[in-house]
PDB file of N, CA and C in Angstrom:
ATOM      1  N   UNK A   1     109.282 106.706 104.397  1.00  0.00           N
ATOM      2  CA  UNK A   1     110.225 105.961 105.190  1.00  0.00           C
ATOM      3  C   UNK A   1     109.907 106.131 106.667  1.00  0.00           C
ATOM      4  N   UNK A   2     109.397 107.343 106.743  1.00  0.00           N
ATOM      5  CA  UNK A   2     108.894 107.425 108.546  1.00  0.00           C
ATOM      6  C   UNK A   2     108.260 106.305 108.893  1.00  0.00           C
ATOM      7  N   UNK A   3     107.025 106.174 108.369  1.00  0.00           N
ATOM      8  CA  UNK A   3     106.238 104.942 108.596  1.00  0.00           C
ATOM      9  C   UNK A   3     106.496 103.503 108.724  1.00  0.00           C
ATOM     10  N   UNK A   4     107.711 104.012 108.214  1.00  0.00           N
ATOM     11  CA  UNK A   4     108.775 102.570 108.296  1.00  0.00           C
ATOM     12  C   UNK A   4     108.946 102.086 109.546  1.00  0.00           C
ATOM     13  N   UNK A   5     110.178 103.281 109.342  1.00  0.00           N
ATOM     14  CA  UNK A   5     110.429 102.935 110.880  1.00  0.00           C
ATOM     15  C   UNK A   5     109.511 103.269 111.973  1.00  0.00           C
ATOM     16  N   UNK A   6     108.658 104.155 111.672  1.00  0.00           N
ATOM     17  CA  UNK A   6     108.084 104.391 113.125  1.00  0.00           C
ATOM     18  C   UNK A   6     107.321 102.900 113.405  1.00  0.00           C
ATOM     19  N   UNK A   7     106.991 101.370 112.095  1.00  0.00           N
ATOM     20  CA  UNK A   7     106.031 100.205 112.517  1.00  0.00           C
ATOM     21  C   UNK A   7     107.343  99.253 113.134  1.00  0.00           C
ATOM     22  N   UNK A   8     108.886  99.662 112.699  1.00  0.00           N
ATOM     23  CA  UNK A   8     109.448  98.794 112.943  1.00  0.00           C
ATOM     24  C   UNK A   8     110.257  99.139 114.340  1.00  0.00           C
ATOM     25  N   UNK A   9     110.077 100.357 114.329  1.00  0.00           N
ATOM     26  CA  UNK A   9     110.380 100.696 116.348  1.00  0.00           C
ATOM     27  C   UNK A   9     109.586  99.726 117.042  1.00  0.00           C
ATOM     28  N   UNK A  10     108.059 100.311 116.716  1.00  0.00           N
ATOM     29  CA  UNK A  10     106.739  99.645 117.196  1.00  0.00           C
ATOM     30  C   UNK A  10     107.234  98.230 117.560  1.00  0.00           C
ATOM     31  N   UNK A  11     106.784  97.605 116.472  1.00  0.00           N
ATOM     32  CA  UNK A  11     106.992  96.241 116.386  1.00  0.00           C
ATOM     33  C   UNK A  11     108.125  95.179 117.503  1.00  0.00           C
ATOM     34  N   UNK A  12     109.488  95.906 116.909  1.00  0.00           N
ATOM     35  CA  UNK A  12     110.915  95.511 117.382  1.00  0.00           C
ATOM     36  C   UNK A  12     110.782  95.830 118.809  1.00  0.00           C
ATOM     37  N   UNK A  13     110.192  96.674 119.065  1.00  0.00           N
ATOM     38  CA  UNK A  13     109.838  97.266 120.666  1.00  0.00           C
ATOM     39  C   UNK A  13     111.237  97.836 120.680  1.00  0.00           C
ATOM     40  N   UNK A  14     112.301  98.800 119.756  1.00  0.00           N
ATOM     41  CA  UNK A  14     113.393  99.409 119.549  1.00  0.00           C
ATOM     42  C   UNK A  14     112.916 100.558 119.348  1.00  0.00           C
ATOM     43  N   UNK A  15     114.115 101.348 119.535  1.00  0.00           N
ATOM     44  CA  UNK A  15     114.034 103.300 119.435  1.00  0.00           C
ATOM     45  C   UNK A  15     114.093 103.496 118.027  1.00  0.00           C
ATOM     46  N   UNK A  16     113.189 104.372 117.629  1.00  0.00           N
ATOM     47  CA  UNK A  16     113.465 104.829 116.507  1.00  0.00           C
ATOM     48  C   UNK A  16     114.545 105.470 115.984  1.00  0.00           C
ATOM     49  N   UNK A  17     115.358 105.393 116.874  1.00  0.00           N
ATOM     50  CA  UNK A  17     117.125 105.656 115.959  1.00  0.00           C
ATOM     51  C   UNK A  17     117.423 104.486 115.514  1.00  0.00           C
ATOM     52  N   UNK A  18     117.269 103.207 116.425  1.00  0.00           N
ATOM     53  CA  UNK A  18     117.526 101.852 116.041  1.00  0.00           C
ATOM     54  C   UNK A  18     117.060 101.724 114.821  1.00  0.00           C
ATOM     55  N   UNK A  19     115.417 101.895 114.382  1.00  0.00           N
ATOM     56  CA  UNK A  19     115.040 101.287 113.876  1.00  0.00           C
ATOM     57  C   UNK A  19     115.479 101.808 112.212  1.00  0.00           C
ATOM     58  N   UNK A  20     115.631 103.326 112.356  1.00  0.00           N
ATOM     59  CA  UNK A  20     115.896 103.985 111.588  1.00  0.00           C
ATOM     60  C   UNK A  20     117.149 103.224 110.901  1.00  0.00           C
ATOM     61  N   UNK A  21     117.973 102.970 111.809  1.00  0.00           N
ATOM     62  CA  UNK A  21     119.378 102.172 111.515  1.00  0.00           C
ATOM     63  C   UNK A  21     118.939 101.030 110.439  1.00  0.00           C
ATOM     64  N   UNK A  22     118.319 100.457 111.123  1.00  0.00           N
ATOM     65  CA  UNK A  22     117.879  98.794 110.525  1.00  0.00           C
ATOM     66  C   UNK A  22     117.141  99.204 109.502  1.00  0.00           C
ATOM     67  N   UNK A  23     116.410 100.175 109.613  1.00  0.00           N
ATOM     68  CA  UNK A  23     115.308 100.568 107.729  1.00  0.00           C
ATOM     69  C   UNK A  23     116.690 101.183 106.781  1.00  0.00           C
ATOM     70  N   UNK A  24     117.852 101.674 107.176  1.00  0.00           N
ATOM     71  CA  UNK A  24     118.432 101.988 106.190  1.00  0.00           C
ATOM     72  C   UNK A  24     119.599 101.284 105.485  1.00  0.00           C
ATOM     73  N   UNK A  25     120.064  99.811 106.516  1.00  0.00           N
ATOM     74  CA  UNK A  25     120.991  99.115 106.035  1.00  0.00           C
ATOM     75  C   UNK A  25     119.986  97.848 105.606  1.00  0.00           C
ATOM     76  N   UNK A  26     119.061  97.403 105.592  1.00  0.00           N
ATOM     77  CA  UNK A  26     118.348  96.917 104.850  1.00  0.00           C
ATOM     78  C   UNK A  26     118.289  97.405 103.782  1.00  0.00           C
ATOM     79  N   UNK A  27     117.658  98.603 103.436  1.00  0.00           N
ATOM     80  CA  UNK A  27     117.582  99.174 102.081  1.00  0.00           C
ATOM     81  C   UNK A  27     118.679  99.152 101.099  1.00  0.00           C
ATOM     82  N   UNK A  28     119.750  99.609 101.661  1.00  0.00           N
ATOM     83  CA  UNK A  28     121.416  99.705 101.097  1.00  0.00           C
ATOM     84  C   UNK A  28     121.509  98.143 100.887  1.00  0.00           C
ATOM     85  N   UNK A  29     121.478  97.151 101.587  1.00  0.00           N
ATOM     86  CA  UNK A  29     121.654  95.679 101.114  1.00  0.00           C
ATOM     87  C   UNK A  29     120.533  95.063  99.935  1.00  0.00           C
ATOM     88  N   UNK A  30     119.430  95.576  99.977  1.00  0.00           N
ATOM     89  CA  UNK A  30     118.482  95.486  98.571  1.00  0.00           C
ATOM     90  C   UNK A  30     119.254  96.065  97.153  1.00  0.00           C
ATOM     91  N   UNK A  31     119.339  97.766  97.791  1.00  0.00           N
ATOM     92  CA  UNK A  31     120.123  98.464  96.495  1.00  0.00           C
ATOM     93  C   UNK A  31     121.280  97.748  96.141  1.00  0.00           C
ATOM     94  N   UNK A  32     122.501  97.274  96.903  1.00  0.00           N
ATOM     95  CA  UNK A  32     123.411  96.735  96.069  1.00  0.00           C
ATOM     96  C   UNK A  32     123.009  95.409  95.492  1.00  0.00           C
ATOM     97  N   UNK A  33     121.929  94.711  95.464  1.00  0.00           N
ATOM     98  CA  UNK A  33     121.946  93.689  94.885  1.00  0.00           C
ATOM     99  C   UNK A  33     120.371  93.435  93.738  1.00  0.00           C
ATOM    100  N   UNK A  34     120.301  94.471  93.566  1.00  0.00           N
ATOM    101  CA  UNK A  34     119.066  94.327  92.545  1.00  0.00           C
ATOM    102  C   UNK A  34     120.128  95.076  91.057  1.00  0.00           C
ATOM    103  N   UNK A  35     119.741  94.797  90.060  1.00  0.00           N
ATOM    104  CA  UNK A  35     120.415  96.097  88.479  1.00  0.00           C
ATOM    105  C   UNK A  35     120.048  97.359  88.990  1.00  0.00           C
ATOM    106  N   UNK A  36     121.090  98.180  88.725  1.00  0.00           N
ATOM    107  CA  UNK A  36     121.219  99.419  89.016  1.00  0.00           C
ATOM    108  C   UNK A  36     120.209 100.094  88.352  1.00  0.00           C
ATOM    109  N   UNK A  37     119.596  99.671  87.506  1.00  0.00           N
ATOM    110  CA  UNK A  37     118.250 100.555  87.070  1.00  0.00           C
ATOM    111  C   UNK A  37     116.816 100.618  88.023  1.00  0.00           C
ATOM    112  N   UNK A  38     116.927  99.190  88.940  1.00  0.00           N
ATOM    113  CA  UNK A  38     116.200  99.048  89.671  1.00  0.00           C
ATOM    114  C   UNK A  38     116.323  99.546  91.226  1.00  0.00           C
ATOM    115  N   UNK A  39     117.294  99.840  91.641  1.00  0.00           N
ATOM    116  CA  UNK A  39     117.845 100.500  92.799  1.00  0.00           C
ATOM    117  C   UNK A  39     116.762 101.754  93.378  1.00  0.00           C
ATOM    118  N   UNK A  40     116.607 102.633  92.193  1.00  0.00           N
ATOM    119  CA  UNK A  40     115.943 104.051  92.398  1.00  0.00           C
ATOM    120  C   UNK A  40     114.086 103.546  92.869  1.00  0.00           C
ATOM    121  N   UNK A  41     113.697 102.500  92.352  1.00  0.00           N
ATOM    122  CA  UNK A  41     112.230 101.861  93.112  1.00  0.00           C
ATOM    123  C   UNK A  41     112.431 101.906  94.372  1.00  0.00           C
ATOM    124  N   UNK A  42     113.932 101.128  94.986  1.00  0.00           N
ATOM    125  CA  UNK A  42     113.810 101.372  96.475  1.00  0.00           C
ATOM    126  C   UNK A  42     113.705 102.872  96.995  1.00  0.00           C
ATOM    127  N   UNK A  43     114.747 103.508  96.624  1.00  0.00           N
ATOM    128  CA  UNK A  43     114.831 104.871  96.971  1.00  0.00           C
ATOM    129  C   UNK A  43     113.266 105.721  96.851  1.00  0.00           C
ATOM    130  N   UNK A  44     112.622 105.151  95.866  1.00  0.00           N
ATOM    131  CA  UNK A  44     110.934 105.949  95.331  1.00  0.00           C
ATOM    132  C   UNK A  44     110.105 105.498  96.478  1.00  0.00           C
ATOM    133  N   UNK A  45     109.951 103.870  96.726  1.00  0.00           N
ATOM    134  CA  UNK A  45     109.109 103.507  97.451  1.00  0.00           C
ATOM    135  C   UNK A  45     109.283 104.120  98.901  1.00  0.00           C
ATOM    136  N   UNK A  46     110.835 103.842  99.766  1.00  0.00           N
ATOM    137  CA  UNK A  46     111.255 104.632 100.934  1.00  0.00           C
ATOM    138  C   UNK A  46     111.018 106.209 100.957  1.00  0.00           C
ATOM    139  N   UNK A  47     110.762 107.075  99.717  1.00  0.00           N
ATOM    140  CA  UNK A  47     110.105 108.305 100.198  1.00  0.00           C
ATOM    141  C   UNK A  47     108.806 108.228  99.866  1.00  0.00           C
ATOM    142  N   UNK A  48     108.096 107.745  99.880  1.00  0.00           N
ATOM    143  CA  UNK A  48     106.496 107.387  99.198  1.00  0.00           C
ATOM    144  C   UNK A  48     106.151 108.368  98.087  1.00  0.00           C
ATOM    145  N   UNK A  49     107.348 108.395  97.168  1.00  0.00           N
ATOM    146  CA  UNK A  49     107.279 108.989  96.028  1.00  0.00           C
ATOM    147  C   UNK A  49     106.467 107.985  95.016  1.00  0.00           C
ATOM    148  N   UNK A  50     105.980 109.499  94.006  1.00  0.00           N
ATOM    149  CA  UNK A  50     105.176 108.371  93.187  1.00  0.00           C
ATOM    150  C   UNK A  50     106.044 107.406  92.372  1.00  0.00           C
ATOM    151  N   UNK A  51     105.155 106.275  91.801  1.00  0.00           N
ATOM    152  CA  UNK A  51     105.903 105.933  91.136  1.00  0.00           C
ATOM    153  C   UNK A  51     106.377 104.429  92.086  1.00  0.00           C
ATOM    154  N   UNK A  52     106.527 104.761  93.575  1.00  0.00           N
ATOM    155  CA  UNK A  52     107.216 103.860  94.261  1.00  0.00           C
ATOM    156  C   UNK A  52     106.139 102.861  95.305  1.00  0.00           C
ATOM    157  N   UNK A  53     106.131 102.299  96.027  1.00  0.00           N
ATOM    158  CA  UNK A  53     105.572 101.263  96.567  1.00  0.00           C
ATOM    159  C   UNK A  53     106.122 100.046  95.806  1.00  0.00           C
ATOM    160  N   UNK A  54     105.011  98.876  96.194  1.00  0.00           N
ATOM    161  CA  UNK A  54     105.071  97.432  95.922  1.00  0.00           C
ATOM    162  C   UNK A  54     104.925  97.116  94.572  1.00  0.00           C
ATOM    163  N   UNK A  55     104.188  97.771  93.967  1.00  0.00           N
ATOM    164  CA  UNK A  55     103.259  97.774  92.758  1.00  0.00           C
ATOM    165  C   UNK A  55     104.565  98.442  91.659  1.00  0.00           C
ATOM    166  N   UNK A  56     105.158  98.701  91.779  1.00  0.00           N
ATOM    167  CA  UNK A  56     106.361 100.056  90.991  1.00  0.00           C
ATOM    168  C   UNK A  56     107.643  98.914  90.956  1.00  0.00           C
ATOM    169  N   UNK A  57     107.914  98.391  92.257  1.00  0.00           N
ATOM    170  CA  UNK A  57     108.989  97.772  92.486  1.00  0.00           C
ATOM    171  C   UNK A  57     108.614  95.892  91.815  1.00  0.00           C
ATOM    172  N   UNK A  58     107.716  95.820  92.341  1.00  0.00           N
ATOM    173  CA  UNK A  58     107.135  94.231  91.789  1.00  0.00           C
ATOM    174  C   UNK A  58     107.494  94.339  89.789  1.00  0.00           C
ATOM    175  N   UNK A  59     106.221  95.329  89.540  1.00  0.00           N
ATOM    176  CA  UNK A  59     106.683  95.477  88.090  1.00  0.00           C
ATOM    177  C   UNK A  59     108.067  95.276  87.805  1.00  0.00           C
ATOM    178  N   UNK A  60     108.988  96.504  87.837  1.00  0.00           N
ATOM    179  CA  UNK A  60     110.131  96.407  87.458  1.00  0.00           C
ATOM    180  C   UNK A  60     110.851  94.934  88.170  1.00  0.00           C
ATOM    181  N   UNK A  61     110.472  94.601  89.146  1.00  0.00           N
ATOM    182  CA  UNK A  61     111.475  93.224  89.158  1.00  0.00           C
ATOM    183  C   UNK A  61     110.733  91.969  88.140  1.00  0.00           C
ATOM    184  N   UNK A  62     109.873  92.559  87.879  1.00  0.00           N
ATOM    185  CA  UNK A  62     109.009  91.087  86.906  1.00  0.00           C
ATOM    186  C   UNK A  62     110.016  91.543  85.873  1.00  0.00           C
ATOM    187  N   UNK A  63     110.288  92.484  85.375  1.00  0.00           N
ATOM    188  CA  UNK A  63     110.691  91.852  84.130  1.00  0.00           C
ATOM    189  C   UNK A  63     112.108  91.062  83.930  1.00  0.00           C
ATOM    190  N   UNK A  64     113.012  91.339  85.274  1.00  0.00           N
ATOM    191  CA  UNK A  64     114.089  90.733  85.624  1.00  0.00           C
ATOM    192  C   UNK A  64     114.200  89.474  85.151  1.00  0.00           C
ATOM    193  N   UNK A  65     113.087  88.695  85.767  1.00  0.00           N
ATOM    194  CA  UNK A  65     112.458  87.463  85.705  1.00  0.00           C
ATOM    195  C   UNK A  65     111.598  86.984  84.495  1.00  0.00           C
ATOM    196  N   UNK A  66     111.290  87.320  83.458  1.00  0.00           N
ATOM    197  CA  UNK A  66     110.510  87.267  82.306  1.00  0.00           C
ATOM    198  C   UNK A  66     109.694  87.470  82.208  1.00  0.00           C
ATOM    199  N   UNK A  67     109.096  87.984  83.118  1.00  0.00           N
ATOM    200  CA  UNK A  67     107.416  88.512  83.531  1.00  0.00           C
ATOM    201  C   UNK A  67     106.941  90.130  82.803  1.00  0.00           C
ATOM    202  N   UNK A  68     106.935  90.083  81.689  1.00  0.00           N
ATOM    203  CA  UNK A  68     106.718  90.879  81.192  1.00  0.00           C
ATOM    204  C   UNK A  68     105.161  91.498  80.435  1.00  0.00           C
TER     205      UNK A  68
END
C-alpha cells in the first residue's frame, strides 16, 4: 500500500497523508461493493501479500462474471 500512495502523492502532486486518505476510502468503496468473499483480494493486494495483486483479484472477479 506504500507504493500506493507514495505514486499517488507523486502523481496528485498531494501529501502523502492526503494521498493515504484517498488510497484508503477508495479501497473501503471497492470492499463494500464487491461479495464479501472477494473483499479480502483488496485487503491482500493493498499489503502486497501473496496471493494479492491484479492477477488474484481479476481471477476471483472472473468468476463473478462466468469466467471460469
Amino acid at each position: 500500500m506504500e507504493e500506493l500512495i507514495r505514486q499517488v502523492s507523486e502523481r496528485a502532486g498531494i501529501s502523502e497523508e492526503q494521498a493515504r486518505t484517498a488510497v484508503e476510502t477508495v479501497a473501503g468503496f471497492l470492499k463494500e461493493r464487491v461479495p464479501a468473499p472477494y473483499s479480502s483480494y483488496i485487503d491482500s493486494f493493498l499489503s502486497g501479500g501473496e496471493g494479492g495483486g491484479l492477477g488474484g483479484i481479476a481471477g476471483g472477479l472472473g468468476g463473478i462474471f462466468g469466467n471460469k
